[in-house]
C-alpha atoms as a PDB file:
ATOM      1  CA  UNK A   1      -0.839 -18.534 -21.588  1.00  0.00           C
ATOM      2  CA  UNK A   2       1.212 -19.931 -24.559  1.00  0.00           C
ATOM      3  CA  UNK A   3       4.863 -20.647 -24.323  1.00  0.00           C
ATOM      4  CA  UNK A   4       6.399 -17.759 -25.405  1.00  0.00           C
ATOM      5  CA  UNK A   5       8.118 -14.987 -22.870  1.00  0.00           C
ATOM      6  CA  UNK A   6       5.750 -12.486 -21.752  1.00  0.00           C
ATOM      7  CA  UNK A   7       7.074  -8.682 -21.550  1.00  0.00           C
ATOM      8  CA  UNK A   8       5.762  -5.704 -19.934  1.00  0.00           C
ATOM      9  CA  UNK A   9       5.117  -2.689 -22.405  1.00  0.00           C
ATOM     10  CA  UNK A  10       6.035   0.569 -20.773  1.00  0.00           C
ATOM     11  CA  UNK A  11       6.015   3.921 -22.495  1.00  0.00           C
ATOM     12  CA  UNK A  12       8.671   7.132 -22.130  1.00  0.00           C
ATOM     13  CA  UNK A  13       7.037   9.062 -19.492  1.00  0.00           C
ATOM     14  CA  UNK A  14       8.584  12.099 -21.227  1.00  0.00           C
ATOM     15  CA  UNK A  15       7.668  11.605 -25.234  1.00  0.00           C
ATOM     16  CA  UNK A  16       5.250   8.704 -24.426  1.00  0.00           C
ATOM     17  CA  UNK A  17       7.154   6.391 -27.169  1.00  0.00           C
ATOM     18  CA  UNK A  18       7.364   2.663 -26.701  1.00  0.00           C
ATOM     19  CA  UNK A  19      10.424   1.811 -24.413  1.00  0.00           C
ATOM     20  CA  UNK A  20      12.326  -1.520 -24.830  1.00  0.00           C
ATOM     21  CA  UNK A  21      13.388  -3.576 -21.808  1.00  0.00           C
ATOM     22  CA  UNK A  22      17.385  -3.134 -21.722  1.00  0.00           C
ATOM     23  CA  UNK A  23      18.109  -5.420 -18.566  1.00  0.00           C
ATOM     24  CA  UNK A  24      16.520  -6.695 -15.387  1.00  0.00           C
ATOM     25  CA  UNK A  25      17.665  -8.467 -12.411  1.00  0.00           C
ATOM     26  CA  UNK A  26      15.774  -9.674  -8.823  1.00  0.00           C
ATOM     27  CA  UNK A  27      16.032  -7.630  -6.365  1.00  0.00           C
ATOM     28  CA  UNK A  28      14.070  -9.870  -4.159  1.00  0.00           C
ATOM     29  CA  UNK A  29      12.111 -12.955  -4.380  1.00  0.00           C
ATOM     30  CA  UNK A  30       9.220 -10.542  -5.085  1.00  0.00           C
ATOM     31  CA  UNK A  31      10.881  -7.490  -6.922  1.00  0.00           C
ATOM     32  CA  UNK A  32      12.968  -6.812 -10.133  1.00  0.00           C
ATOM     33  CA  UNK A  33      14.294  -4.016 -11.067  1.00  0.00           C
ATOM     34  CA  UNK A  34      14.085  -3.331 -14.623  1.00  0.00           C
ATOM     35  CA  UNK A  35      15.992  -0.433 -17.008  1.00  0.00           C
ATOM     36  CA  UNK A  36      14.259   0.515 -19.869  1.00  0.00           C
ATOM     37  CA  UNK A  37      14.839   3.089 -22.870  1.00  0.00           C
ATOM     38  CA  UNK A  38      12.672   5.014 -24.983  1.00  0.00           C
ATOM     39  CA  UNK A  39      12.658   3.602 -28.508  1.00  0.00           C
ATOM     40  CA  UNK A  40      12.391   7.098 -30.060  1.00  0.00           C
ATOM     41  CA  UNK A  41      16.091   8.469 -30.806  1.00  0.00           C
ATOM     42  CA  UNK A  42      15.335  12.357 -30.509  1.00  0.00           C
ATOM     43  CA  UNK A  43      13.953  11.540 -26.656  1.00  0.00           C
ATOM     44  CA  UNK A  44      16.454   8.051 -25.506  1.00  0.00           C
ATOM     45  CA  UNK A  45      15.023   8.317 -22.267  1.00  0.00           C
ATOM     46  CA  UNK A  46      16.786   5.762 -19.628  1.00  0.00           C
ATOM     47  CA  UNK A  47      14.419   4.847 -16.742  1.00  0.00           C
ATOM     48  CA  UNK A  48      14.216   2.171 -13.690  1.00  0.00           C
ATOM     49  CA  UNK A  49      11.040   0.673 -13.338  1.00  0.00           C
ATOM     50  CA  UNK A  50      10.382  -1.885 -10.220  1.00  0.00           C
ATOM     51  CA  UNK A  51       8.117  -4.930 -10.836  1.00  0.00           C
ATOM     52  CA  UNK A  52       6.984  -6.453  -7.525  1.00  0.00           C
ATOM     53  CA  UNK A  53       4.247  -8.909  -6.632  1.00  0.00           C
ATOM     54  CA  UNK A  54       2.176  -7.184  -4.171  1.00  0.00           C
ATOM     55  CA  UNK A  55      -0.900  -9.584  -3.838  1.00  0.00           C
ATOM     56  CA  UNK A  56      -1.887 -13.146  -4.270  1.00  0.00           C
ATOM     57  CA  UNK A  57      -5.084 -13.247  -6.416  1.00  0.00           C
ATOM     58  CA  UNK A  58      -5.311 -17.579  -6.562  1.00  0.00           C
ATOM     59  CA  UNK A  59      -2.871 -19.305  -3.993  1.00  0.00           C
ATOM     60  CA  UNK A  60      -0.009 -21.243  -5.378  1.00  0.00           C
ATOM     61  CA  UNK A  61      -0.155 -25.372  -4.532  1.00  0.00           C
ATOM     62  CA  UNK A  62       2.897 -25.410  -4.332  1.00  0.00           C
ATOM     63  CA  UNK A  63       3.658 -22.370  -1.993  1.00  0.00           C
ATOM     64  CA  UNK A  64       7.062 -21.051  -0.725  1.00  0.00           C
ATOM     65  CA  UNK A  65       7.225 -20.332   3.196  1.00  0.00           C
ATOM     66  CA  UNK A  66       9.540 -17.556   3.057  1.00  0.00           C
ATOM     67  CA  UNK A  67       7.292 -15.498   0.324  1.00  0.00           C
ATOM     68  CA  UNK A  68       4.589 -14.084   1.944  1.00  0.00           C
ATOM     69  CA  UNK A  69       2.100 -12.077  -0.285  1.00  0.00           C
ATOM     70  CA  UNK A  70      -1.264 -10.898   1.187  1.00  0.00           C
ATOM     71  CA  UNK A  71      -4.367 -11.944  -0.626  1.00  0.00           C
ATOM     72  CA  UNK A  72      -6.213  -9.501  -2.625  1.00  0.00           C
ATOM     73  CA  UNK A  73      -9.332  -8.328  -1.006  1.00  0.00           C
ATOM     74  CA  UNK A  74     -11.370  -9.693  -4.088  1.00  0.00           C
ATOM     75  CA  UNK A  75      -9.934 -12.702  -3.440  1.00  0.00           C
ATOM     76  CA  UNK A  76     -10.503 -13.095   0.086  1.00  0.00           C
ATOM     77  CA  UNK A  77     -14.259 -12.009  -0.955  1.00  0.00           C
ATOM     78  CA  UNK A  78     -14.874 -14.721  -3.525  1.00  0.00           C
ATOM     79  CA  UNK A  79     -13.525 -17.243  -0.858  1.00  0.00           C
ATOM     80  CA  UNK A  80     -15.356 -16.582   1.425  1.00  0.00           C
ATOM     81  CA  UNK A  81     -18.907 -16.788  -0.794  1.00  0.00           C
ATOM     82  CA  UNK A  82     -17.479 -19.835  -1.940  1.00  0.00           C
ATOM     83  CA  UNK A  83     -17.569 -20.955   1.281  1.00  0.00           C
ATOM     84  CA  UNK A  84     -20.557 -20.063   2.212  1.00  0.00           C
ATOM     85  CA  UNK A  85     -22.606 -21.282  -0.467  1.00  0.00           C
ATOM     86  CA  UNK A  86     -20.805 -25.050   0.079  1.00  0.00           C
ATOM     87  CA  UNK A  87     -21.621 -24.502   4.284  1.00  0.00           C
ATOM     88  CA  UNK A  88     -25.384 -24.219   3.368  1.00  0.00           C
ATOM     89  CA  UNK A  89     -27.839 -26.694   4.440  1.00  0.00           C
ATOM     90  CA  UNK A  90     -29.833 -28.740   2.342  1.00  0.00           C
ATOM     91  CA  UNK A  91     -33.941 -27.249   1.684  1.00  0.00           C
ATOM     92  CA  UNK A  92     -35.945 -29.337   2.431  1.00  0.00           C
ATOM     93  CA  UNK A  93     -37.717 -31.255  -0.363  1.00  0.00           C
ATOM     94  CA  UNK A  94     -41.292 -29.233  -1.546  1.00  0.00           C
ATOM     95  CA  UNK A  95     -44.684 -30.891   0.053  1.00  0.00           C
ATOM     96  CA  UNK A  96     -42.578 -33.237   2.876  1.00  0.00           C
ATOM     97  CA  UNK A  97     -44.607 -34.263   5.336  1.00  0.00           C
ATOM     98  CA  UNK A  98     -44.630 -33.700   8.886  1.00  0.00           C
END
């Protein structure tokens, strides 16, 4: 990701026009609530719009004990096949003699 602020596009769910983020604030440690309004003047549609993080797709190394986020399913998957390949044992080498 670059430096810049990253901003979640929503559209009116009336006129389907872009909407533009008006304010925000936490909620929680997990959820913000954010208001938005549609951009087109003939609809100026006022919404709420909740942003929470629901699932943990890569844990964080530095993590917080009083957030808890379940991992994602995928997640857990690709774990545990990482695992498993790295719990294999060594083949043994081709012609060995016994």
């Amino acid at each position: 990701m670059s430096g810049g602020v990253t901003r979640m596009m929503f559209l009116c769910p009336h006129c389907q026009g872009k909407a533009k983020t008006r304010s925000s604030k936490a909620m929680t440690r997990t959820l913000r609530e954010v208001i938005y309004q549609c951009d087109d003047p003939e609809c100026g549609h006022s919404f709420v719009v909740h942003a929470e993080a629901v699932r943990t797709l890569s844990p964080s190394a530095r993590p917080d004990p009083s957030v808890h986020l379940p991992q994602s399913p995928q997640a857990l998957a690709l774990a545990a096949a990482r695992n498993a390949a790295h719990q294999r044992p060594a083949a043994e080498p081709s012609g060995a003699l016994a």
